[in-house]
PDB file of N, CA and C in Angstrom:
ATOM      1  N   UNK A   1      24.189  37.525  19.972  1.00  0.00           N
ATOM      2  CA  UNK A   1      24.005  38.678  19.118  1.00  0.00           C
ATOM      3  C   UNK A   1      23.680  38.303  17.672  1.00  0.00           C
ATOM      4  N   UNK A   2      24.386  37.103  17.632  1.00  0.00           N
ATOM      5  CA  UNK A   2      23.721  36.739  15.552  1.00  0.00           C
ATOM      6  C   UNK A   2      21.952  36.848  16.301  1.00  0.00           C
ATOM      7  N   UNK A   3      21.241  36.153  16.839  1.00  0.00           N
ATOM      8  CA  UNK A   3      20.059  36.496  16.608  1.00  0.00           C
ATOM      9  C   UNK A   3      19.350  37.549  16.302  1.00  0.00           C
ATOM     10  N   UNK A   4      20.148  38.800  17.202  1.00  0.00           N
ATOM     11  CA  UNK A   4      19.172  40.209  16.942  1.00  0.00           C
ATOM     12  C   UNK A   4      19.792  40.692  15.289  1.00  0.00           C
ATOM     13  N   UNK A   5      20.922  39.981  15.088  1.00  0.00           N
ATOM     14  CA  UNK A   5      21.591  40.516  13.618  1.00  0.00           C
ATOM     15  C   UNK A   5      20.579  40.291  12.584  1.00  0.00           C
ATOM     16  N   UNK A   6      19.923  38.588  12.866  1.00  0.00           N
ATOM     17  CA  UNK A   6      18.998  37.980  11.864  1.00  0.00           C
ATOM     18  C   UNK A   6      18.198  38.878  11.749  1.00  0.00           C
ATOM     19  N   UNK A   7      17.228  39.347  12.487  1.00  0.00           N
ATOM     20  CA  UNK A   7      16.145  39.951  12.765  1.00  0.00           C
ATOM     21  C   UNK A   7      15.992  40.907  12.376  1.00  0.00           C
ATOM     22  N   UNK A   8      17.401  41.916  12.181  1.00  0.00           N
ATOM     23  CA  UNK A   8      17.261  43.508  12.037  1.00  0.00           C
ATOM     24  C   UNK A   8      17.560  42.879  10.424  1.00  0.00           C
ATOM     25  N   UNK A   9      18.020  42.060   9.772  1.00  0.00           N
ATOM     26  CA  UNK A   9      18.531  41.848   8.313  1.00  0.00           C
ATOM     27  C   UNK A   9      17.290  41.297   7.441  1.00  0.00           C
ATOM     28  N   UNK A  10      16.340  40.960   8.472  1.00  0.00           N
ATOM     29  CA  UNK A  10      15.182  40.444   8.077  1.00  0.00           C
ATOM     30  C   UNK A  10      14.355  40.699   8.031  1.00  0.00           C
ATOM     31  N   UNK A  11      13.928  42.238   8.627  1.00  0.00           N
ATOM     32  CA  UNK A  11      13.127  43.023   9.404  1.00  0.00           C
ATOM     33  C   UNK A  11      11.670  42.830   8.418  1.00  0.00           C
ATOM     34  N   UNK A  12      12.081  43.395   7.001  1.00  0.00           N
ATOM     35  CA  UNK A  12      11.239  43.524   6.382  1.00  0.00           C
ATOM     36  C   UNK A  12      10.641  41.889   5.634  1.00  0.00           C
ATOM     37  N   UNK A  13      10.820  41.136   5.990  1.00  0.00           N
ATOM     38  CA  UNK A  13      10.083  39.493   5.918  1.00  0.00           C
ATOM     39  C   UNK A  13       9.068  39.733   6.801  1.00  0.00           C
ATOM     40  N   UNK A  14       9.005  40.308   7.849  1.00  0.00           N
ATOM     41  CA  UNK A  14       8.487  39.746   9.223  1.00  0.00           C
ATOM     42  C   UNK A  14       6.765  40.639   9.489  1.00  0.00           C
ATOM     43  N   UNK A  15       6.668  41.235   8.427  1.00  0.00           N
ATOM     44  CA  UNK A  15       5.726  41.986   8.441  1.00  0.00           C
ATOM     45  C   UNK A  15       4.469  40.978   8.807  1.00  0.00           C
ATOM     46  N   UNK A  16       4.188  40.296   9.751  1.00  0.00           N
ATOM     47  CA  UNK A  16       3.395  39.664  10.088  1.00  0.00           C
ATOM     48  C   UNK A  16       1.995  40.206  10.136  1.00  0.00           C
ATOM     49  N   UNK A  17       1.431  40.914  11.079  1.00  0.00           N
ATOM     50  CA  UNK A  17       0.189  41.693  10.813  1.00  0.00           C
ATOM     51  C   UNK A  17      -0.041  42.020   9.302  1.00  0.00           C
ATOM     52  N   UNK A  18       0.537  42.613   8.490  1.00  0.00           N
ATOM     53  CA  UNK A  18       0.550  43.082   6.921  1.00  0.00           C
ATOM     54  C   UNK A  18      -0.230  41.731   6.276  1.00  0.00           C
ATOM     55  N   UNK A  19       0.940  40.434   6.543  1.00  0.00           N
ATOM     56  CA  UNK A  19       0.071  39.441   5.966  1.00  0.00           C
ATOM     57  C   UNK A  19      -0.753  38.683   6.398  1.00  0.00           C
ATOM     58  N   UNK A  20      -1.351  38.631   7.900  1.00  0.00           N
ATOM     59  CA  UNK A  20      -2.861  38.629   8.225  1.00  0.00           C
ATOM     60  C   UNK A  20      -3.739  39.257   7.935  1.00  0.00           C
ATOM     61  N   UNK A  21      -3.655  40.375   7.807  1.00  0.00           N
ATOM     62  CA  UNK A  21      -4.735  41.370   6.700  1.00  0.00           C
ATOM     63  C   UNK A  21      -5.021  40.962   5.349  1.00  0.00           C
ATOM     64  N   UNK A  22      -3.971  40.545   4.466  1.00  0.00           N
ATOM     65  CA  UNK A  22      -4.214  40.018   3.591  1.00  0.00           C
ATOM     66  C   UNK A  22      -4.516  38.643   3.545  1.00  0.00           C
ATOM     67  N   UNK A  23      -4.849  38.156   4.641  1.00  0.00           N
ATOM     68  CA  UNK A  23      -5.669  36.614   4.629  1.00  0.00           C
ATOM     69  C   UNK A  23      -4.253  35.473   4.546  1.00  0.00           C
ATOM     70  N   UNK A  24      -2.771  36.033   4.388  1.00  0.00           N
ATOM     71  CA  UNK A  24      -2.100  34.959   4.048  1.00  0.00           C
ATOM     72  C   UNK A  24      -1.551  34.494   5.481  1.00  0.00           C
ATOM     73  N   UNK A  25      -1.247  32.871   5.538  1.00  0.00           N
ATOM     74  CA  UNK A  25      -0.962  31.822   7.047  1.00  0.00           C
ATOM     75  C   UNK A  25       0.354  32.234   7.415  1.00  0.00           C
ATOM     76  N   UNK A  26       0.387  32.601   8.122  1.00  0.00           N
ATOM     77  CA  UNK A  26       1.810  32.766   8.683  1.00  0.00           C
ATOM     78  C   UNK A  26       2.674  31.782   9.541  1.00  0.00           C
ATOM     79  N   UNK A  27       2.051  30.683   9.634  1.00  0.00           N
ATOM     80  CA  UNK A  27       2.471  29.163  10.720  1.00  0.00           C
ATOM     81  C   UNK A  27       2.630  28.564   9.601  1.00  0.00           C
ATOM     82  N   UNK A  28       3.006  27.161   9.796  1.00  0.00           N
ATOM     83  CA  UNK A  28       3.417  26.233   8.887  1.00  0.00           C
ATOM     84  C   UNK A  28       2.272  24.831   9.158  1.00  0.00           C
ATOM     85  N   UNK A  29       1.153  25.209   9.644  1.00  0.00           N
ATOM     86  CA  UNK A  29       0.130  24.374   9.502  1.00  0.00           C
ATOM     87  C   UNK A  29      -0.006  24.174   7.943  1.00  0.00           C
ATOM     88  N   UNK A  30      -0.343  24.872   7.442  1.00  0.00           N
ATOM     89  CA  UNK A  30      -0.537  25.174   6.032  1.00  0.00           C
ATOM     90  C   UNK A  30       0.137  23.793   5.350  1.00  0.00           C
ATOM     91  N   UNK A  31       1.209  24.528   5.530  1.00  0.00           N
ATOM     92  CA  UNK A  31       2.705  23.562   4.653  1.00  0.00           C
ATOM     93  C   UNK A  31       2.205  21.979   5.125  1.00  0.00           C
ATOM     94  N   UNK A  32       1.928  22.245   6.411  1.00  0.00           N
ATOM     95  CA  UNK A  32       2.302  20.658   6.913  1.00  0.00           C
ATOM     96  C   UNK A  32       0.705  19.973   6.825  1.00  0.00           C
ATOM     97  N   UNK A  33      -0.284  20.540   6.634  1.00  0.00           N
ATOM     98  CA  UNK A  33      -1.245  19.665   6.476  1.00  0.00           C
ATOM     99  C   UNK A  33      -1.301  19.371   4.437  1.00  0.00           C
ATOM    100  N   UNK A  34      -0.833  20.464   3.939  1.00  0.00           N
ATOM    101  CA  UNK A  34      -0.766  20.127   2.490  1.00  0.00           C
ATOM    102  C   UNK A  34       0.651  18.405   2.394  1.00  0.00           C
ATOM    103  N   UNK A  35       1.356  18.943   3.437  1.00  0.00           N
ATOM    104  CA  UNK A  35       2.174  17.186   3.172  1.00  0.00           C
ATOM    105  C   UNK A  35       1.809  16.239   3.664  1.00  0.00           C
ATOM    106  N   UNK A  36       0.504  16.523   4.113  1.00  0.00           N
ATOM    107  CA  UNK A  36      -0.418  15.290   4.404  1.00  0.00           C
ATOM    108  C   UNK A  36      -1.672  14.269   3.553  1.00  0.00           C
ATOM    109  N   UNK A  37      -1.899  15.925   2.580  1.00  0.00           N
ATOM    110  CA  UNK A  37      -2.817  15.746   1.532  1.00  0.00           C
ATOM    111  C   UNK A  37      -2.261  15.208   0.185  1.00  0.00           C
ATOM    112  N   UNK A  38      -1.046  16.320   0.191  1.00  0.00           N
ATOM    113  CA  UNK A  38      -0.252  15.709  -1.325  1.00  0.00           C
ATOM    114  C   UNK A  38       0.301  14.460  -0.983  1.00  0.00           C
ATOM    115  N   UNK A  39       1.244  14.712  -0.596  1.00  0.00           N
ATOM    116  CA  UNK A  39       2.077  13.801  -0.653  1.00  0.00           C
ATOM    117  C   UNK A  39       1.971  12.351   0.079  1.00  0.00           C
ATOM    118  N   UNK A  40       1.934  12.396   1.526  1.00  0.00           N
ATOM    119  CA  UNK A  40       1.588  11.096   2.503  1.00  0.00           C
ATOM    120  C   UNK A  40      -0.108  10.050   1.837  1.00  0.00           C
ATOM    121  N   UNK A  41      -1.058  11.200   1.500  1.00  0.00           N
ATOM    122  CA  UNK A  41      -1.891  10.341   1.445  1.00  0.00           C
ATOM    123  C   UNK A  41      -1.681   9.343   0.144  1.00  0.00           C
ATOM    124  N   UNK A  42      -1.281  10.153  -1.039  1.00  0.00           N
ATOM    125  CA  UNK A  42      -0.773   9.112  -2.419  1.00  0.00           C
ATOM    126  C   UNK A  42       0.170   8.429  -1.944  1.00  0.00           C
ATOM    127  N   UNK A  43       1.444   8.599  -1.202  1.00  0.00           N
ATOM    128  CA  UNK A  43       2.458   7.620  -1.293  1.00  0.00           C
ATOM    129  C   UNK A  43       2.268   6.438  -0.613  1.00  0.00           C
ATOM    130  N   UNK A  44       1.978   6.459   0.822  1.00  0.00           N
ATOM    131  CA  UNK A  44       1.252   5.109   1.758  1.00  0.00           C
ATOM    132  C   UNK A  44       0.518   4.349   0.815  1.00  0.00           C
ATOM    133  N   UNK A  45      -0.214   4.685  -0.215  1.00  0.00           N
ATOM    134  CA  UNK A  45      -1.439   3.836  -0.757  1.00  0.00           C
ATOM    135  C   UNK A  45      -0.695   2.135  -0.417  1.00  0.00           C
ATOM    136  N   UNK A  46      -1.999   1.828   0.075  1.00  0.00           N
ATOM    137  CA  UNK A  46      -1.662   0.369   0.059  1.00  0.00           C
ATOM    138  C   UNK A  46      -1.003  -0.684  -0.500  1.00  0.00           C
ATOM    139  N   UNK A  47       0.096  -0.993  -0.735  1.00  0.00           N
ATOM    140  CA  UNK A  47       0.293  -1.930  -1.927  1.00  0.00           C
ATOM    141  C   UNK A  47       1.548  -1.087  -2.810  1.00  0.00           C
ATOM    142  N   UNK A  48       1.439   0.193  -2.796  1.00  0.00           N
ATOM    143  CA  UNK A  48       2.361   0.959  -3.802  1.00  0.00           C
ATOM    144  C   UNK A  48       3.523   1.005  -3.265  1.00  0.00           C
ATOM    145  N   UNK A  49       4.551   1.184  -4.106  1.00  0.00           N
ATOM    146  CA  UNK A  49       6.100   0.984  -3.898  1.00  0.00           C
ATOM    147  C   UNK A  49       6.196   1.531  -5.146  1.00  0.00           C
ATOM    148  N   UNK A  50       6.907   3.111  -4.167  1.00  0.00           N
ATOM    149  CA  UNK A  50       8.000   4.082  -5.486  1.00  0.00           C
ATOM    150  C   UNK A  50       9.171   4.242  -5.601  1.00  0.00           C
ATOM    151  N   UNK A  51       9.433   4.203  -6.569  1.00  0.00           N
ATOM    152  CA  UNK A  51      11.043   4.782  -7.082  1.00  0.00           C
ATOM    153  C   UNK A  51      11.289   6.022  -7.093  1.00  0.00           C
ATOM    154  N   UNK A  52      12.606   6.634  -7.012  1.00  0.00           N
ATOM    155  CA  UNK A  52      12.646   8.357  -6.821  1.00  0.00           C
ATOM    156  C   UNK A  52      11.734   8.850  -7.944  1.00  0.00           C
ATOM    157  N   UNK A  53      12.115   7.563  -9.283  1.00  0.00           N
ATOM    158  CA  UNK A  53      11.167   8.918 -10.553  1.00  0.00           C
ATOM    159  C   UNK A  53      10.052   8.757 -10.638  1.00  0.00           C
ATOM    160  N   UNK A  54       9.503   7.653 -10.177  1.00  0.00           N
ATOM    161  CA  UNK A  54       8.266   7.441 -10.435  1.00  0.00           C
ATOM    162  C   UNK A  54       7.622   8.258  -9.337  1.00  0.00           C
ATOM    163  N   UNK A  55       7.920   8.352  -8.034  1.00  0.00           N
ATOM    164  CA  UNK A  55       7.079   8.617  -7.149  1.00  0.00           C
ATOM    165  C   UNK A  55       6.999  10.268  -7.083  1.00  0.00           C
ATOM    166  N   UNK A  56       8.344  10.864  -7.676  1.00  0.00           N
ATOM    167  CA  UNK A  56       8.665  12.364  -8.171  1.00  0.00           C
ATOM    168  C   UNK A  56       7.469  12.799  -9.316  1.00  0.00           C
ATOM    169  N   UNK A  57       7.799  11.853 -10.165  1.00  0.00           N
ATOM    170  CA  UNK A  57       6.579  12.218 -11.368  1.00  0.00           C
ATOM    171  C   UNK A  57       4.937  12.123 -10.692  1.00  0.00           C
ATOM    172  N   UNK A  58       4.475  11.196  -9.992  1.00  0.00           N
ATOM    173  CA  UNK A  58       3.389  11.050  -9.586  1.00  0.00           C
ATOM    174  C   UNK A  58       2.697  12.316  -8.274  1.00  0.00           C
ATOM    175  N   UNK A  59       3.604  12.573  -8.003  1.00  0.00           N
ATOM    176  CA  UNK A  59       3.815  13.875  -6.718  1.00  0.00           C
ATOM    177  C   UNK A  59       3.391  14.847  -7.707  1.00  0.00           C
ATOM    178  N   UNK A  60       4.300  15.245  -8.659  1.00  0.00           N
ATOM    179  CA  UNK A  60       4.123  16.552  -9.870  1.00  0.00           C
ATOM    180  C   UNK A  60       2.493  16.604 -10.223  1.00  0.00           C
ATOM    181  N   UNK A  61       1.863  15.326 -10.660  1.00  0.00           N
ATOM    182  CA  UNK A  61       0.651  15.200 -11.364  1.00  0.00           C
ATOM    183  C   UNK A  61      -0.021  15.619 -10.093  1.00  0.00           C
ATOM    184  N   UNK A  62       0.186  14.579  -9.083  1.00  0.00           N
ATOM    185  CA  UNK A  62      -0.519  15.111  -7.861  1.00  0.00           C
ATOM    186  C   UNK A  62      -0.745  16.598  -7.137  1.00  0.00           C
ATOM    187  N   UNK A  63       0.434  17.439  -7.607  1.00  0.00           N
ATOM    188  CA  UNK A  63       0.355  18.728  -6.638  1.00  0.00           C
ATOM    189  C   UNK A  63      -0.735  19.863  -7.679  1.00  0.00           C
ATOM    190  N   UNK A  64      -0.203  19.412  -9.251  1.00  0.00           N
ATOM    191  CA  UNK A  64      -1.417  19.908 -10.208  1.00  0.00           C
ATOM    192  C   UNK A  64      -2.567  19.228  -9.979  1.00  0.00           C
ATOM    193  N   UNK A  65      -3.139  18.292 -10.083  1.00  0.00           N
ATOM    194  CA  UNK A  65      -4.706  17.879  -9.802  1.00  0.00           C
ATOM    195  C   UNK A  65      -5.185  18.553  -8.612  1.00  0.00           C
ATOM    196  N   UNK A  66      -4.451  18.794  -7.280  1.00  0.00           N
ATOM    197  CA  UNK A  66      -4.718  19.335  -5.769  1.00  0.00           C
ATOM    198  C   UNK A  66      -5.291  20.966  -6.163  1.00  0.00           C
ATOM    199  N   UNK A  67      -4.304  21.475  -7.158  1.00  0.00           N
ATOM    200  CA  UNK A  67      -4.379  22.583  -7.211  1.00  0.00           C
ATOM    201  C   UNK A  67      -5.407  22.995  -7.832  1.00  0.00           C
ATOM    202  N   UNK A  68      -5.903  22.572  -8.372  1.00  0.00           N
ATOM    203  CA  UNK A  68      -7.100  22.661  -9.762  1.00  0.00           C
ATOM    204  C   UNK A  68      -6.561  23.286 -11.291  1.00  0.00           C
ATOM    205  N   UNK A  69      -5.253  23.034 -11.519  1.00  0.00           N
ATOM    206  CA  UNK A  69      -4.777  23.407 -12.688  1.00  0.00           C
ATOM    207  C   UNK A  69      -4.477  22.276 -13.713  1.00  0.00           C
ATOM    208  N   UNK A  70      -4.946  21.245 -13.574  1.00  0.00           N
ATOM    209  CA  UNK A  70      -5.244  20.167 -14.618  1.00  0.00           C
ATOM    210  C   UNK A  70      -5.280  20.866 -15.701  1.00  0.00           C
ATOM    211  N   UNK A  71      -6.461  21.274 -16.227  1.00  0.00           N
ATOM    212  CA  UNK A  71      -6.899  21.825 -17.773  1.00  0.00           C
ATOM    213  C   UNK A  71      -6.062  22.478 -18.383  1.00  0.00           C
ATOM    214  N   UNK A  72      -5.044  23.363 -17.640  1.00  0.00           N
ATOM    215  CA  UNK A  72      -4.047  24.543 -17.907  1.00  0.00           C
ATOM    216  C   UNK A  72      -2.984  23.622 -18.489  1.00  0.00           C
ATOM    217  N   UNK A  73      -2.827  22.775 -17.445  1.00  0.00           N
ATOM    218  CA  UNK A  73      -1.487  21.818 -17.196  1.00  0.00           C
ATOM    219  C   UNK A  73      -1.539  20.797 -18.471  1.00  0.00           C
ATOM    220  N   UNK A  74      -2.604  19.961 -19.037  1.00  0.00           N
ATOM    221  CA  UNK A  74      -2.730  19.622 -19.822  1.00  0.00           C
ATOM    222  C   UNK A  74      -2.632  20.680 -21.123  1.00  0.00           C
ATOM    223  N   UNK A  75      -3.238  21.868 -21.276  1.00  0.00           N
ATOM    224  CA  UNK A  75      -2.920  22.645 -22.476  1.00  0.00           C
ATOM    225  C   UNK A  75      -1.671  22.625 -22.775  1.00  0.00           C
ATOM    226  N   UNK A  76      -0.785  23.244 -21.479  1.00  0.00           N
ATOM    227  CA  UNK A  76       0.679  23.985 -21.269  1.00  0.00           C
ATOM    228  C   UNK A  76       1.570  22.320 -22.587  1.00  0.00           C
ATOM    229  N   UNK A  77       0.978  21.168 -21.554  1.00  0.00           N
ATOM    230  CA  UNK A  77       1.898  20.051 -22.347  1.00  0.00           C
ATOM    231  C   UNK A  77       1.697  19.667 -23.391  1.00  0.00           C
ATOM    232  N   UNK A  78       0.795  19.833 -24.307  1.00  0.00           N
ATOM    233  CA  UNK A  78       0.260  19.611 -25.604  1.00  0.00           C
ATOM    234  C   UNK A  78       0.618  20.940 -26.494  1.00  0.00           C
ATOM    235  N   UNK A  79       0.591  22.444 -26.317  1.00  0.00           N
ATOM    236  CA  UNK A  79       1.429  22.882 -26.819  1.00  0.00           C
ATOM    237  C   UNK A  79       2.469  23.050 -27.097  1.00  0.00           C
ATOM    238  N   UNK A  80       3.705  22.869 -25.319  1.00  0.00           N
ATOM    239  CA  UNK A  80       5.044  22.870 -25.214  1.00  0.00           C
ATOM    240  C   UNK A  80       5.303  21.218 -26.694  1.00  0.00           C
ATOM    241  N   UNK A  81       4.589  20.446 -26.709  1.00  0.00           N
ATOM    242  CA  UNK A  81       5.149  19.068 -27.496  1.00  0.00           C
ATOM    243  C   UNK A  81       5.230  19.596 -29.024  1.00  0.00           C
ATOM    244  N   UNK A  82       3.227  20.625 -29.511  1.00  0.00           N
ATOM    245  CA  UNK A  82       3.461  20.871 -30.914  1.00  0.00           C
ATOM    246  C   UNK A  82       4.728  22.054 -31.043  1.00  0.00           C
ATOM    247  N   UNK A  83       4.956  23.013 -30.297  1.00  0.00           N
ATOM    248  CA  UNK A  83       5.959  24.169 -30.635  1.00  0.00           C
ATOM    249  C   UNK A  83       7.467  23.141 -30.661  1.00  0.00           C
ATOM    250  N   UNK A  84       7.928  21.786 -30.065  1.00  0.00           N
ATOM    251  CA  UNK A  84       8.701  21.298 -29.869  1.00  0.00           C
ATOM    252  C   UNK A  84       8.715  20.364 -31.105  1.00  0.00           C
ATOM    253  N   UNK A  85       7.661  20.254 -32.168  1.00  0.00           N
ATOM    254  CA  UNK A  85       7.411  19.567 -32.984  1.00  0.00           C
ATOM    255  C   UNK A  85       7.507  17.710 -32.583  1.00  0.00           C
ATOM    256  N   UNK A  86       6.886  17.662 -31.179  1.00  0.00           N
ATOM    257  CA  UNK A  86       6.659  16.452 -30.918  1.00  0.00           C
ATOM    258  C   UNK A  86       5.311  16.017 -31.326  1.00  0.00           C
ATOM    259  N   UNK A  87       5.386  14.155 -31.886  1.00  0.00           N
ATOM    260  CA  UNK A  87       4.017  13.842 -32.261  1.00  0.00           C
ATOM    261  C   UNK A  87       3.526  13.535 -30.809  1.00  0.00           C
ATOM    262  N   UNK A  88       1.994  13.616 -30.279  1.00  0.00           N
ATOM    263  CA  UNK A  88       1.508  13.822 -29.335  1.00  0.00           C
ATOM    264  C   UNK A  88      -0.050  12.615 -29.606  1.00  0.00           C
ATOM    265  N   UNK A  89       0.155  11.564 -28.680  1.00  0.00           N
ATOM    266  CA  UNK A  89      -0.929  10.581 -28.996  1.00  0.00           C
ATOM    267  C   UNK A  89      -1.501  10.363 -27.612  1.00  0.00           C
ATOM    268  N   UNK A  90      -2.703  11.272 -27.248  1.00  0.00           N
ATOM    269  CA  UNK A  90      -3.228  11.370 -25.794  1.00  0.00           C
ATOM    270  C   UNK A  90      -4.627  11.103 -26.319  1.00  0.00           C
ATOM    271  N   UNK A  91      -5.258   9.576 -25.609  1.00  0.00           N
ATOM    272  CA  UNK A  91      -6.346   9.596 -25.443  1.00  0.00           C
ATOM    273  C   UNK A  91      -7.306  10.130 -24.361  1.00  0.00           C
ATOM    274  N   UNK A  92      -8.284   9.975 -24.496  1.00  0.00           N
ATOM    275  CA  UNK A  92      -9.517  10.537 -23.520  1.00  0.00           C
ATOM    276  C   UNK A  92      -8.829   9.537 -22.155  1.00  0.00           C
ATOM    277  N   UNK A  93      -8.733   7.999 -22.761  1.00  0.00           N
ATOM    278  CA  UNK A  93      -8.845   7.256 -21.738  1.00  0.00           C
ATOM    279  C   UNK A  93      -7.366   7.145 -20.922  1.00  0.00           C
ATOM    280  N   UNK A  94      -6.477   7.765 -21.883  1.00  0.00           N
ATOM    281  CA  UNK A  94      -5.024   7.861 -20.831  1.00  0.00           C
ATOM    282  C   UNK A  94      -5.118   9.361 -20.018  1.00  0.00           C
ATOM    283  N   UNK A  95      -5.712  10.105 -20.808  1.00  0.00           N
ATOM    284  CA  UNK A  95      -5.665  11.670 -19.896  1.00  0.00           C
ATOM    285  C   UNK A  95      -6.556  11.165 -18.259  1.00  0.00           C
ATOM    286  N   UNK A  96      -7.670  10.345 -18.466  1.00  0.00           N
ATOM    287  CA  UNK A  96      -8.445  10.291 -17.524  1.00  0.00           C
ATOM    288  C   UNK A  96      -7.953   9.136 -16.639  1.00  0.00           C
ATOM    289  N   UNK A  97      -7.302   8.203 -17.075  1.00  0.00           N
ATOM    290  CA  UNK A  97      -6.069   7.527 -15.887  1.00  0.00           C
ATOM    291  C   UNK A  97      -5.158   8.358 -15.206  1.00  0.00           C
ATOM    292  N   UNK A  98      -4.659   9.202 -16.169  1.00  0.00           N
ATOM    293  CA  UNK A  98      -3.900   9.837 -15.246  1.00  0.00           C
ATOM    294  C   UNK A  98      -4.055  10.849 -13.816  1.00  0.00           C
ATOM    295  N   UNK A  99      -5.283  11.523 -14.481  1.00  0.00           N
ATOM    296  CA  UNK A  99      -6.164  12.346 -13.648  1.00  0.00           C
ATOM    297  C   UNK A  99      -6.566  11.278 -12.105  1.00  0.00           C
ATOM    298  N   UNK A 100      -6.815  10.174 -12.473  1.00  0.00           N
ATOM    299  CA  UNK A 100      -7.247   9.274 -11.232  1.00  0.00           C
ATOM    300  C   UNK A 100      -6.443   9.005 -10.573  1.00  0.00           C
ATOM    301  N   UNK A 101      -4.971   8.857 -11.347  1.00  0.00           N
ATOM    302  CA  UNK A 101      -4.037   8.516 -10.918  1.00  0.00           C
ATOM    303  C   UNK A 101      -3.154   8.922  -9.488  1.00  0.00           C
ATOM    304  N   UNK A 102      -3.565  10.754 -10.388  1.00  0.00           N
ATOM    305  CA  UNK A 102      -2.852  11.413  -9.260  1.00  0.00           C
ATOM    306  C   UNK A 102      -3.771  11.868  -7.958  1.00  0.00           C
TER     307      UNK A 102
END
């Protein structure tokens, strides 16, 4: 009986048809081929060996570059530093390592 409990408590999640109309995935292909793209393909790289922060930080850059919000993402951190009154020393050639990076 907890199952039919879930179901009736959940009822309104489940609107499945609703969000096929609106084009959104309702399986977890989605999820699981994006942890194939983000994440598995940067971390395997040949040769690389991460640490929780490093490989956490490199994931972050990575899920923004995937997304196409680079430009935003770069604004967002160059303002959040001047409103924080941090000095901010970003070259062309470190923004564009990083971009490769991720």
């Amino acid at each position: 009986m907890k199952v039919i409990k879930y179901f009736k408590n959940h009822e309104e999640y489940m609107k499945y048809d609703v969000y096929l109309a609106y084009g959104y995935p309702i399986g977890t292909g989605v999820v699981e081929s994006a942890c194939g793209h983000v994440v598995k393909d940067r971390m395997e790289v040949t040769g690389a060996r991460w640490g929780i922060t490093g490989g956490e930080s490199i994931l972050k850059l990575r899920s923004v570059s995937r997304s196409d919000d680079w430009e935003e993402y770069w604004d967002f951190l160059l303002q959040k530093a001047r409103d924080d009154k941090k000095a901010v020393f970003v070259t062309d050639d470190y923004y564009e390592s990083l971009k490769i990076a991720a």
